[in-house]
Protein backbone atom coordinates (compact mmCIF):
# COMPACT_ATOMS: atom_id res chain seq x y z
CA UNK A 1 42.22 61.51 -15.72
CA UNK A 2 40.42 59.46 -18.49
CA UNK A 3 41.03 59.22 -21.83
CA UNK A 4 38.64 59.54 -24.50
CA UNK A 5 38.47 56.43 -26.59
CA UNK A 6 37.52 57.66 -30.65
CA UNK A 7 35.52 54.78 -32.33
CA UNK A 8 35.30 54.38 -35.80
CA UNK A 9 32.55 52.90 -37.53
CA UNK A 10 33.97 50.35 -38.76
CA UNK A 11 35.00 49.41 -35.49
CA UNK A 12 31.45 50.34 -33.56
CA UNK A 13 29.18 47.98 -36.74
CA UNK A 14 32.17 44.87 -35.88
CA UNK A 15 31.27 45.60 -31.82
CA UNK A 16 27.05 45.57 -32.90
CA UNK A 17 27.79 42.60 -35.09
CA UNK A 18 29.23 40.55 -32.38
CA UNK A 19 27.25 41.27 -29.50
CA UNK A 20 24.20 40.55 -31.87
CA UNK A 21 25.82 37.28 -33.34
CA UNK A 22 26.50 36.07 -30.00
CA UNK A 23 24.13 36.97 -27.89
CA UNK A 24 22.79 33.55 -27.04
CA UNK A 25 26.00 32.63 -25.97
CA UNK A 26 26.45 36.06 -23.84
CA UNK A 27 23.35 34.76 -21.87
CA UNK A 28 24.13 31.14 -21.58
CA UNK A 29 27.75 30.81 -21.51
CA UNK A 30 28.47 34.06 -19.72
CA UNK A 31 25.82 34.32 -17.34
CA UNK A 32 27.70 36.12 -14.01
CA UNK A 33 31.29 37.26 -15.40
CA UNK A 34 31.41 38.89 -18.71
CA UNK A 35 34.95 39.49 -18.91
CA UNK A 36 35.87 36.53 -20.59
CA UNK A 37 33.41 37.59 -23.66
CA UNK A 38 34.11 41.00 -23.82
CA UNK A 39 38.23 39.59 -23.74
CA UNK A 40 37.17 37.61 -27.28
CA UNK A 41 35.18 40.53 -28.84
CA UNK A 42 38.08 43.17 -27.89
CA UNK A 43 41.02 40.76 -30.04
CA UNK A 44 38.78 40.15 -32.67
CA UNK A 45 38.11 44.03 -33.05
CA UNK A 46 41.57 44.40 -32.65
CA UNK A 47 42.88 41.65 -35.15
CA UNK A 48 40.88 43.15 -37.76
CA UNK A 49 41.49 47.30 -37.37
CA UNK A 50 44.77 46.71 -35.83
CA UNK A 51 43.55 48.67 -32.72
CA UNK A 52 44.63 47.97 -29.44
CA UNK A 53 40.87 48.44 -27.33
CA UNK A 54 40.88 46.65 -24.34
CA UNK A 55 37.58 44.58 -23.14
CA UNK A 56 36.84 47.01 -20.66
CA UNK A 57 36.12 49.47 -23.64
CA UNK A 58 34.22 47.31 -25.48
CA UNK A 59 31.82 46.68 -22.65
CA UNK A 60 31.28 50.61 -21.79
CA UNK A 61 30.88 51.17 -25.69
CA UNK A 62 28.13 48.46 -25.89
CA UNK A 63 26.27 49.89 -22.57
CA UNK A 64 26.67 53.81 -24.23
CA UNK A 65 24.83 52.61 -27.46
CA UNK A 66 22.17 51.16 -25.48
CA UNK A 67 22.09 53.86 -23.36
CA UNK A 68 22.10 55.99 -26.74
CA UNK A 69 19.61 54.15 -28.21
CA UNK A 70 17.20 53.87 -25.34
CA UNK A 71 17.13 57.52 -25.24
CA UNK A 72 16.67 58.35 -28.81
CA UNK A 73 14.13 55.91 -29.03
């Protein structure tokens, strides 16, 4: 059974802001395995909102608001 992650938006404009920031190094740096990135974006979420998402959830939320946005486009 999964359970439903609830992201604030606080928490979904610091994932955005991130990914955006970085995104030359997401490309370069990371080019096969992502999980190292992801790792970095998840603590610094965390650090800030005191929340305890892992990188795995940071990942799927990224791909769902492309997804999202792709189809409301």
């Amino acid at each position: 059974m999964t359970t439903r992650i609830i992201w604030g938006d606080p928490e979904t404009d610091l994932l955005v802001l991130e990914r955006r920031r970085r995104n030359e190094e997401f490309h370069r740096r990371f080019r096969g395995n992502k999980v190292e990135f992801w790792e970095s974006v998840a603590r610094r979420i965390n650090r800030r909102y005191t929340r305890t998402y892992t990188a795995r959830q940071c990942e799927q939320k990224w791909k769902n608001l492309v997804r999202d946005y792709g189809v409301s486009k």
